[in-house]
N, C-alpha and C. Protein backbone atom coordinates (compact mmCIF):
# COMPACT_ATOMS: atom_id res chain seq x y z
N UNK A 1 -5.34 -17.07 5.80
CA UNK A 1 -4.04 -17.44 6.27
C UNK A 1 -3.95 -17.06 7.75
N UNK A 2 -3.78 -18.18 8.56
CA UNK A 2 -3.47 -17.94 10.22
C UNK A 2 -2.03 -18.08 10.32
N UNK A 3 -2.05 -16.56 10.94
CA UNK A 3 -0.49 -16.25 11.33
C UNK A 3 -0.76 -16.10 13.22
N UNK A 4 0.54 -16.32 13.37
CA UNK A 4 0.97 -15.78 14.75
C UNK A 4 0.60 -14.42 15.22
N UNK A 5 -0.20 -14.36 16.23
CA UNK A 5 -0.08 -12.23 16.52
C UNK A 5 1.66 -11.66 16.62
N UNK A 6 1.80 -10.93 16.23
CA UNK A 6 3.43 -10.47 16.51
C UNK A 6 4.42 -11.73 15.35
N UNK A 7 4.02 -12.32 14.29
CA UNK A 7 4.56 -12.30 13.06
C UNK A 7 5.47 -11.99 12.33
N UNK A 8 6.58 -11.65 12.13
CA UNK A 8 7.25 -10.63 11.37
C UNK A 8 6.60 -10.48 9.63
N UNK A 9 7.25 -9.40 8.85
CA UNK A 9 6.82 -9.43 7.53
C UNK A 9 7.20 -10.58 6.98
N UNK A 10 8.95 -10.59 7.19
CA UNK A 10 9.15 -11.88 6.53
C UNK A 10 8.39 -13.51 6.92
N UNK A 11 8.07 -13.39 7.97
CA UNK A 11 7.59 -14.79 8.57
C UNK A 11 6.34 -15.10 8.01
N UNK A 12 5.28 -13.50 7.74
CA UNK A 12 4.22 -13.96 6.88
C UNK A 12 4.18 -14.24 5.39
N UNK A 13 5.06 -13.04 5.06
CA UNK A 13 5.67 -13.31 3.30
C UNK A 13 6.26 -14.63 3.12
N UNK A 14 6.77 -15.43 4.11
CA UNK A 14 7.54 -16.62 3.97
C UNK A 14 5.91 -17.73 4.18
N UNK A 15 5.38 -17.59 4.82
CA UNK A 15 4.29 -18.45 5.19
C UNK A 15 3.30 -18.34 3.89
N UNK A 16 3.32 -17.52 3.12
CA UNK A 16 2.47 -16.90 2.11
C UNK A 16 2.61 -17.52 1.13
N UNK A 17 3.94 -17.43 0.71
CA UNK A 17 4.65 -18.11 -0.10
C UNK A 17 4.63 -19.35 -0.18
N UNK A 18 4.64 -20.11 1.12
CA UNK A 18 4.78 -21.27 1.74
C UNK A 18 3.22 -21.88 0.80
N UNK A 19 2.57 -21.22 1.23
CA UNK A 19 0.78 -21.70 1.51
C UNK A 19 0.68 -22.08 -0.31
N UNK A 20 1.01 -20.80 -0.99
CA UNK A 20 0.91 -20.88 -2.04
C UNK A 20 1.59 -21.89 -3.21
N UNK A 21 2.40 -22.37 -2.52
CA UNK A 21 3.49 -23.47 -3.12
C UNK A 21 4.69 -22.44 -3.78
N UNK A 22 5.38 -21.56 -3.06
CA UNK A 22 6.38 -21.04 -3.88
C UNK A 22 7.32 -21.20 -2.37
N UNK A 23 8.75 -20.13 -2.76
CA UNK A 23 9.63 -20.90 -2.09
C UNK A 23 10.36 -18.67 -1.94
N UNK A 24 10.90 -19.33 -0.67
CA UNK A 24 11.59 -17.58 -0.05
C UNK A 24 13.06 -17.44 -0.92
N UNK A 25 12.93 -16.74 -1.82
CA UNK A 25 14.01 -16.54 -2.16
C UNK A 25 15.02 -15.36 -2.09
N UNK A 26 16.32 -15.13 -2.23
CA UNK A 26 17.12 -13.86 -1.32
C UNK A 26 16.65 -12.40 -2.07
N UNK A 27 16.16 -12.39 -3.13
CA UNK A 27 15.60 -11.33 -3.97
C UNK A 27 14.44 -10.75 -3.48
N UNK A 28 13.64 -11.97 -3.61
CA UNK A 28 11.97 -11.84 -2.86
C UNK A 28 12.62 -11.07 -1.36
N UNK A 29 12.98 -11.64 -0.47
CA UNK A 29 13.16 -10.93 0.87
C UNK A 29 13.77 -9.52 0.60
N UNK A 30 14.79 -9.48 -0.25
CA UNK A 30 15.18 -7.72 -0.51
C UNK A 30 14.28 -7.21 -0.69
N UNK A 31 13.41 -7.47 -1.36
CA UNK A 31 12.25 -6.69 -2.15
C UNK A 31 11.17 -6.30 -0.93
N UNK A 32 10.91 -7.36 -0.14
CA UNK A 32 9.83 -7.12 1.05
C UNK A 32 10.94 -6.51 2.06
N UNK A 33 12.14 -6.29 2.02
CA UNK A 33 13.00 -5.42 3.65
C UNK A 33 12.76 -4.17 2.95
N UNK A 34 12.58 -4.07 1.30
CA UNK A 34 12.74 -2.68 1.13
C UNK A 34 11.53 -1.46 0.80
N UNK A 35 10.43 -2.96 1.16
CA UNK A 35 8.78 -2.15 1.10
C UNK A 35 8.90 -1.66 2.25
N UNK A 36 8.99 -2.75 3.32
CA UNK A 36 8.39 -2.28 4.57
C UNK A 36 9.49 -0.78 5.38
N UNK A 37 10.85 -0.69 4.68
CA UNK A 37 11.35 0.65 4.54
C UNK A 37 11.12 1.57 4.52
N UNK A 38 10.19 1.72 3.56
CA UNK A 38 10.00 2.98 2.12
C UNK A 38 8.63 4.13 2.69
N UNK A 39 8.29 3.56 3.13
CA UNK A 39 7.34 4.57 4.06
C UNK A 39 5.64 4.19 3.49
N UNK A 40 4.88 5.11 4.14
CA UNK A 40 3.44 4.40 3.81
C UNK A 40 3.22 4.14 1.98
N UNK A 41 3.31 5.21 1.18
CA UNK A 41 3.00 4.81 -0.09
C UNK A 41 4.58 4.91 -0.82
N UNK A 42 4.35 4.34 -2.33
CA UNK A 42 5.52 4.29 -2.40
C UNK A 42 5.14 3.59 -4.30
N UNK A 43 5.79 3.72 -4.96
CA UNK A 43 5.15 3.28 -6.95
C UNK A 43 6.43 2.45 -6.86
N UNK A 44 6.08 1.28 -7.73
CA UNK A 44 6.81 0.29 -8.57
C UNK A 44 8.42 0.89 -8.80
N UNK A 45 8.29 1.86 -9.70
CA UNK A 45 9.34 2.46 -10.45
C UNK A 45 10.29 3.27 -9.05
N UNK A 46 9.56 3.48 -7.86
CA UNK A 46 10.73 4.09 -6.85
C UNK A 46 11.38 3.00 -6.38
N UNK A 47 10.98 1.92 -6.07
CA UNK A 47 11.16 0.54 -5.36
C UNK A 47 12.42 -0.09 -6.40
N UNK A 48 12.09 0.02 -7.73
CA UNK A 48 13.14 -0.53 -8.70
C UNK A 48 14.22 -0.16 -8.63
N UNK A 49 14.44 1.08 -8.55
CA UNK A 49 15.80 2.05 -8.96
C UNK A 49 16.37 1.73 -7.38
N UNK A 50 15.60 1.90 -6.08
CA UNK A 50 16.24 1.42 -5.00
C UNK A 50 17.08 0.38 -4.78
N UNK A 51 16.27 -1.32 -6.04
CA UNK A 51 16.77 -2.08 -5.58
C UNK A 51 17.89 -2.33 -6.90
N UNK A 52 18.02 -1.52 -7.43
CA UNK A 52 18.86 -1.75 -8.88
C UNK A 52 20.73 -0.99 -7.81
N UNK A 53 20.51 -0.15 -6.72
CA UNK A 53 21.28 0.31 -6.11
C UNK A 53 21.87 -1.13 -5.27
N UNK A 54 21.44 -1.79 -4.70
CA UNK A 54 21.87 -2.79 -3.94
C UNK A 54 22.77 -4.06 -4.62
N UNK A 55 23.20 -4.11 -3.67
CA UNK A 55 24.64 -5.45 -4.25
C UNK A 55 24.33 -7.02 -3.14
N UNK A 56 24.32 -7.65 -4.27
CA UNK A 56 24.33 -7.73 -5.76
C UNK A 56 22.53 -7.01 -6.51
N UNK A 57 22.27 -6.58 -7.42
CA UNK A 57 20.91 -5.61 -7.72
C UNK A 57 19.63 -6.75 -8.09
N UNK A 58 18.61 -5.95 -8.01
CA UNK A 58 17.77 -6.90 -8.03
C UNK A 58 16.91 -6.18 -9.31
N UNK A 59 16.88 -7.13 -9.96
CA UNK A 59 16.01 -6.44 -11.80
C UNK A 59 14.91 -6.13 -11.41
N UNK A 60 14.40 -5.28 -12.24
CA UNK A 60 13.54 -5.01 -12.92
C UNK A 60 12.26 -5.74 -12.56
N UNK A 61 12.65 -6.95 -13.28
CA UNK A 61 11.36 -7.60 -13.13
C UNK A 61 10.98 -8.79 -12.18
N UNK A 62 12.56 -8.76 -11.56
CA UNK A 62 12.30 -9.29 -9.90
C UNK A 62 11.23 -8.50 -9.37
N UNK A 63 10.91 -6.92 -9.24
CA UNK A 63 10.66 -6.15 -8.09
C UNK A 63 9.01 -6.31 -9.04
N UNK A 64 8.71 -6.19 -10.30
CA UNK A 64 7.68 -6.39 -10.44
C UNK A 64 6.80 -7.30 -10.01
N UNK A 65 7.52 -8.30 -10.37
CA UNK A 65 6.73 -9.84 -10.15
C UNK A 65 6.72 -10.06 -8.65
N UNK A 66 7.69 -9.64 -8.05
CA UNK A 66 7.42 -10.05 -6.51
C UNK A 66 6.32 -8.39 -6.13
N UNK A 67 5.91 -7.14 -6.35
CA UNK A 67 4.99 -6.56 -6.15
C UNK A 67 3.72 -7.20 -6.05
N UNK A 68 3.59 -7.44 -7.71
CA UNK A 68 2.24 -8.49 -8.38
C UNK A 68 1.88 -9.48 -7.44
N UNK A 69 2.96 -10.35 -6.52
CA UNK A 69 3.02 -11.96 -5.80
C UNK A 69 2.34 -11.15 -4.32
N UNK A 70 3.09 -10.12 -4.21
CA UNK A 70 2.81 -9.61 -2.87
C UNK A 70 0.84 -9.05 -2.40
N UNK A 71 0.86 -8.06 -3.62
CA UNK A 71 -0.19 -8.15 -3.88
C UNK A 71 -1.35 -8.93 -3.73
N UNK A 72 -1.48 -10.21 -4.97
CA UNK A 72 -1.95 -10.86 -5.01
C UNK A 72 -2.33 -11.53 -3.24
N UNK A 73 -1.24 -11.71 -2.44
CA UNK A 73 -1.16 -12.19 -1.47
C UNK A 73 -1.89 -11.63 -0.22
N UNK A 74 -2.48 -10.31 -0.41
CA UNK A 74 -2.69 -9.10 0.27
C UNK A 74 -1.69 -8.31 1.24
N UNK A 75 -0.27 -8.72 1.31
CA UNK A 75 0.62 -8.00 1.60
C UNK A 75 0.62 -7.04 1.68
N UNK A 76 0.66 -6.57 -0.16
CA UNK A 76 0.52 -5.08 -0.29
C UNK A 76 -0.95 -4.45 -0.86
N UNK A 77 -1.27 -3.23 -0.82
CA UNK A 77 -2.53 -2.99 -1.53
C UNK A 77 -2.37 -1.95 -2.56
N UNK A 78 -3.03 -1.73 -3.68
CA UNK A 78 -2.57 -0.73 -4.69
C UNK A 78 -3.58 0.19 -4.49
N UNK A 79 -2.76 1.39 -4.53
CA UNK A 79 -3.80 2.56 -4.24
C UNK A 79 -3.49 3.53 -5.36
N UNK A 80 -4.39 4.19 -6.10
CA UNK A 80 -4.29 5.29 -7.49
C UNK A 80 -4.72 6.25 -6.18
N UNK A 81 -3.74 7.59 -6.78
CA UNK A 81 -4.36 8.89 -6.07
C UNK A 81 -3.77 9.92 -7.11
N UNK A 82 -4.40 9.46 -8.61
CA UNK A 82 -5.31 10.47 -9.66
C UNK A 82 -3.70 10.64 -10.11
N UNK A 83 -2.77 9.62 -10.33
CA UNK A 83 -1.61 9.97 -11.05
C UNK A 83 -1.77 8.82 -12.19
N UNK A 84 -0.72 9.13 -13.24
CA UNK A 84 -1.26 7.68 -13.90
C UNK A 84 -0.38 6.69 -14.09
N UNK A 85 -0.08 6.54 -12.77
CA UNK A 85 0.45 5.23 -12.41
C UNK A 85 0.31 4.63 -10.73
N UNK A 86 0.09 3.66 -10.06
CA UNK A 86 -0.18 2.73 -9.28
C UNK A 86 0.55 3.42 -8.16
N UNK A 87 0.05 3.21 -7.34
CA UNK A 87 1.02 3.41 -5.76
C UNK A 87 0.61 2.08 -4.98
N UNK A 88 1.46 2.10 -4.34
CA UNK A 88 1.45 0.65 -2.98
C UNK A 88 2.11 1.33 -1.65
N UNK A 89 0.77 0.00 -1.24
CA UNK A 89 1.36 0.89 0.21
C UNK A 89 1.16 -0.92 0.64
N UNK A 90 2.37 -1.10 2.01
CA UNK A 90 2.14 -2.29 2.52
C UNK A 90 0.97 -2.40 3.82
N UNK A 91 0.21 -4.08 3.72
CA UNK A 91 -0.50 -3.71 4.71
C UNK A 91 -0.45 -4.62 6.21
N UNK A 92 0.57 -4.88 5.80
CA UNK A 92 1.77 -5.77 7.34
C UNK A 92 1.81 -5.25 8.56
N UNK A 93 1.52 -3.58 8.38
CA UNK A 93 1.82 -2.68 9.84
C UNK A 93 0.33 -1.83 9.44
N UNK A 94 -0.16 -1.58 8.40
CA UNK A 94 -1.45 -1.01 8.17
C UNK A 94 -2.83 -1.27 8.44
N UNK A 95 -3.04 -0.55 9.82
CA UNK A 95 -4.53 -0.88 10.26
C UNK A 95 -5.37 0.08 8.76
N UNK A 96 -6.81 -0.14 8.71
CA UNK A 96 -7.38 0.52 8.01
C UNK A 96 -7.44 2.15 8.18
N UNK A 97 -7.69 2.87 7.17
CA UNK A 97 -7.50 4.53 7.39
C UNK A 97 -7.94 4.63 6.11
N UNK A 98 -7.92 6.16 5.57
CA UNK A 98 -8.29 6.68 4.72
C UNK A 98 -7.08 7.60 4.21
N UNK A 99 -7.25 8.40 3.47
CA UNK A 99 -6.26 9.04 2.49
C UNK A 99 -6.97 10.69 2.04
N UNK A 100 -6.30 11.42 2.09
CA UNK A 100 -6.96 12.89 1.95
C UNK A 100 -5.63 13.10 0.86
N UNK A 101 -5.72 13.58 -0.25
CA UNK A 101 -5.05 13.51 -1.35
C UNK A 101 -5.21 14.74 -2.09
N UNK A 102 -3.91 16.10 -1.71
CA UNK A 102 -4.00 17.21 -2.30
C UNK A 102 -3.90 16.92 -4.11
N UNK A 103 -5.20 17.58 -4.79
CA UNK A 103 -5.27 17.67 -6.51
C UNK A 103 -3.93 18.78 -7.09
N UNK A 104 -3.34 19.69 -5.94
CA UNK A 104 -2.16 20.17 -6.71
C UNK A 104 -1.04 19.80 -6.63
N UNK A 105 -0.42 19.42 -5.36
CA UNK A 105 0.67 19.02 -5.01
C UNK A 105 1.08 17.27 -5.14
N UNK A 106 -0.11 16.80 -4.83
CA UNK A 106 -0.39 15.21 -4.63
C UNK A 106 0.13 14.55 -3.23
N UNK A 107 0.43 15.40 -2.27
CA UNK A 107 0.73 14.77 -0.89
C UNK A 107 -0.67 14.13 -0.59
N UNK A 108 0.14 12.76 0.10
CA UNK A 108 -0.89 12.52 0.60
C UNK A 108 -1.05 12.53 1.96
N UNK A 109 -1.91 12.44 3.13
CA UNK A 109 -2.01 11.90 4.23
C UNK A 109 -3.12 11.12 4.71
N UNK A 110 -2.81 10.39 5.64
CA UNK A 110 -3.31 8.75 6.41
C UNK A 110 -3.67 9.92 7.56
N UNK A 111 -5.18 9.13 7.40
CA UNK A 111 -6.25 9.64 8.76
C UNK A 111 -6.98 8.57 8.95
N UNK A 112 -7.10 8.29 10.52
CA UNK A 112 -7.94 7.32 10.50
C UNK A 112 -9.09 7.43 11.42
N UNK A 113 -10.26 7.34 11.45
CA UNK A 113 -11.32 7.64 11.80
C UNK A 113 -12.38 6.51 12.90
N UNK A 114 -12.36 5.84 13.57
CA UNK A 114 -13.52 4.68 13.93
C UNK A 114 -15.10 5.50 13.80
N UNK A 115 -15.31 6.51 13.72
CA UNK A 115 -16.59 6.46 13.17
C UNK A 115 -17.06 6.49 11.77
N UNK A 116 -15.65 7.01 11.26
CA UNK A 116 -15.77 6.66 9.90
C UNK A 116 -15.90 5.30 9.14
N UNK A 117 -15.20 4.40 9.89
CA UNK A 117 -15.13 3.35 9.68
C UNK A 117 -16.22 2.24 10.30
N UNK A 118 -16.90 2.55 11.45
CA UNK A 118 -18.57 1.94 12.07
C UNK A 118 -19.39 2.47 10.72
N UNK A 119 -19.82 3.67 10.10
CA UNK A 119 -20.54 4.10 9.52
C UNK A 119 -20.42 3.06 8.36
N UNK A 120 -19.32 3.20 7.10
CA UNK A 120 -19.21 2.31 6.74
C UNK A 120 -19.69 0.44 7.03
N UNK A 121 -19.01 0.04 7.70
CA UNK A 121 -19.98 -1.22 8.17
C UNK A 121 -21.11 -1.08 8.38
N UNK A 122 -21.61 0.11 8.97
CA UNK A 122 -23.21 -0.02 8.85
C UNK A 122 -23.96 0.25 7.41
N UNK A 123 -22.99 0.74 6.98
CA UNK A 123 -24.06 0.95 5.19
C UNK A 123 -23.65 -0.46 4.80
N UNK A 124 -22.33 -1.15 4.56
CA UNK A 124 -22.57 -2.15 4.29
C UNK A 124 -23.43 -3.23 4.61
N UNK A 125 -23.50 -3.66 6.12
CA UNK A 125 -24.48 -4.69 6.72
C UNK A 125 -25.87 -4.27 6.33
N UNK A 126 -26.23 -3.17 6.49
CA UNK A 126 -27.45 -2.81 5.99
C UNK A 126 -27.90 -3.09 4.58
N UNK A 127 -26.89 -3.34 3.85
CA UNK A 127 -27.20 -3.79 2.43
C UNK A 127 -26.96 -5.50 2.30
N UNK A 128 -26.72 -6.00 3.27
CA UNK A 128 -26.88 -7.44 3.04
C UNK A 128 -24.88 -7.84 2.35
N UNK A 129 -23.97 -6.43 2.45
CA UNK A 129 -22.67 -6.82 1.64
C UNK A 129 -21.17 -6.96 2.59
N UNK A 130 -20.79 -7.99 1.71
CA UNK A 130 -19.73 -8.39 2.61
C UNK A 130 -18.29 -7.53 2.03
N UNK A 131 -17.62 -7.08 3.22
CA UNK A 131 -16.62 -6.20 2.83
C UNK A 131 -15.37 -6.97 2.89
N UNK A 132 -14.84 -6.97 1.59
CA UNK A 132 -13.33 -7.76 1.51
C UNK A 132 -12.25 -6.61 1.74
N UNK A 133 -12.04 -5.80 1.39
CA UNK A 133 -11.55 -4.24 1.38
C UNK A 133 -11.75 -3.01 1.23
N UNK A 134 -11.37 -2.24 1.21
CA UNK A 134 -11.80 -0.82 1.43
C UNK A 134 -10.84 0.12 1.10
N UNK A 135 -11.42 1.21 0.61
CA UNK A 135 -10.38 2.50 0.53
C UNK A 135 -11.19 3.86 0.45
N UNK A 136 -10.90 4.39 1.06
CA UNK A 136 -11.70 5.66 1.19
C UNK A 136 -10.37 7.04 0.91
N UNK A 137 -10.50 7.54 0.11
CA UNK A 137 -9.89 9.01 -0.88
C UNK A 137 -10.69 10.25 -0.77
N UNK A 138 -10.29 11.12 0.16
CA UNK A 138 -10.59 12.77 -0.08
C UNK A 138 -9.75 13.04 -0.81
N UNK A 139 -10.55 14.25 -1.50
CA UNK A 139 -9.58 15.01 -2.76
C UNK A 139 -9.63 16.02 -2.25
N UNK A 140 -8.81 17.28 -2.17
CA UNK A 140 -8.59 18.13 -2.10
C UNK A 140 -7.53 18.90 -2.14
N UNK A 141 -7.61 20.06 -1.30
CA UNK A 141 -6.45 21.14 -1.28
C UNK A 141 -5.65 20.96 0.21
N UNK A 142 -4.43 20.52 0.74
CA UNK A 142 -3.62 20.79 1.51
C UNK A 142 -3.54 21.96 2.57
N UNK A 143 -2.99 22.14 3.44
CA UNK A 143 -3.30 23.55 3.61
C UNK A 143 -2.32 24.15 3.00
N UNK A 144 -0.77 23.67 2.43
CA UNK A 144 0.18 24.82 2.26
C UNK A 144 -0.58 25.18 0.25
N UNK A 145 -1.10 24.32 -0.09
CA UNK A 145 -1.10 25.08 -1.40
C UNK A 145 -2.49 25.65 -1.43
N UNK A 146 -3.53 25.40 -0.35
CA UNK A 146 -5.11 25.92 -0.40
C UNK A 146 -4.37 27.39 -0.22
N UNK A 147 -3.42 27.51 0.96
CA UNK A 147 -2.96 28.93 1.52
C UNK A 147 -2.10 29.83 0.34
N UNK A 148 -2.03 29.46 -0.39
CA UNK A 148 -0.47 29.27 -1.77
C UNK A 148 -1.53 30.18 -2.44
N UNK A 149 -2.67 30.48 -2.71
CA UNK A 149 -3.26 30.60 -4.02
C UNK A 149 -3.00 29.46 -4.91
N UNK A 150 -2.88 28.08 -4.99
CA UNK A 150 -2.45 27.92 -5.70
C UNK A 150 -2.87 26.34 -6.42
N UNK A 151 -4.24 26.75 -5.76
CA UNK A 151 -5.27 26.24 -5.87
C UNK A 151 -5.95 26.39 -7.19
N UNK A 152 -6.49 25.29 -8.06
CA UNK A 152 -7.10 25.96 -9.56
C UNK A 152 -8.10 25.03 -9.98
N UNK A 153 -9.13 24.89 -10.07
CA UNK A 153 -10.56 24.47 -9.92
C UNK A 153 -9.83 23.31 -10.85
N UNK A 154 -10.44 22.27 -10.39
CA UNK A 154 -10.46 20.81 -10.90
C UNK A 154 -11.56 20.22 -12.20
């Protein structure tokens, strides 16, 4: 999909939509003003109850199905960080990065690296493989709970 540089969300979500044969509707756009809101990550079930607050509310399974559409679309990307349920993060304003993901607390934080990310392409090209996406996850300890004691072998 060729977009404009400087795009808005909606202009690509609308073009997306467009491409795909579907149509912008006032729900769908709540749903994408209230991703690109919500901060880098963010689960299904926080996004719902947000938009169940708004007037007139948007169901349930509006916010699913337009996740799933968004998704699908590469909008958004789903990221697990060892809970057992889905996180999303949008990737409209998201250059590539990585994720360092405390095992006690579950904060996460966005680091982003270019040699981390050359290295990568070079193991890939070197293997003859083409990279559609990526996600790279440290696990560990934070500093406030490594410092906490409160830390407990995984």
């Amino acid at each position: 999909m060729r977009l404009p540089a400087g795009a808005t969300a909606l202009e690509r979500y609308r073009t997306s939509l467009r491409t795909a044969g579907g149509c912008m509707t006032a729900q769908r756009a709540l749903v994408l003003s209230e991703v690109t809101a919500m901060g880098p990550h963010f689960d299904v079930q926080q996004l719902a109850r947000r938009m169940a607050g708004h007037s007139p509310p948007v169901s349930r399974a509006t916010v699913y199905r337009t996740i799933a559409h968004l998704e699908q679309l590469g909008l958004v990307r789903r990221v697990v960080f060892g809970e057992p349920h889905a996180h999303y993060e949008s990737t409209l304003d998201a250059g590539d990065h990585e994720h360092l993901v405390c095992r006690v607390c579950g904060r996460v934080i966005e680091v982003s690296d270019r040699q981390v990310e050359r290295r990568l392409e070079a193991l890939a090209a070197g293997r003859r493989f083409t990279v559609e996406r990526r996600t790279v996850q440290v696990v560990g300890l934070c500093r406030e709970c490594s410092g906490h004691g409160k830390h407990r072998p995984s």
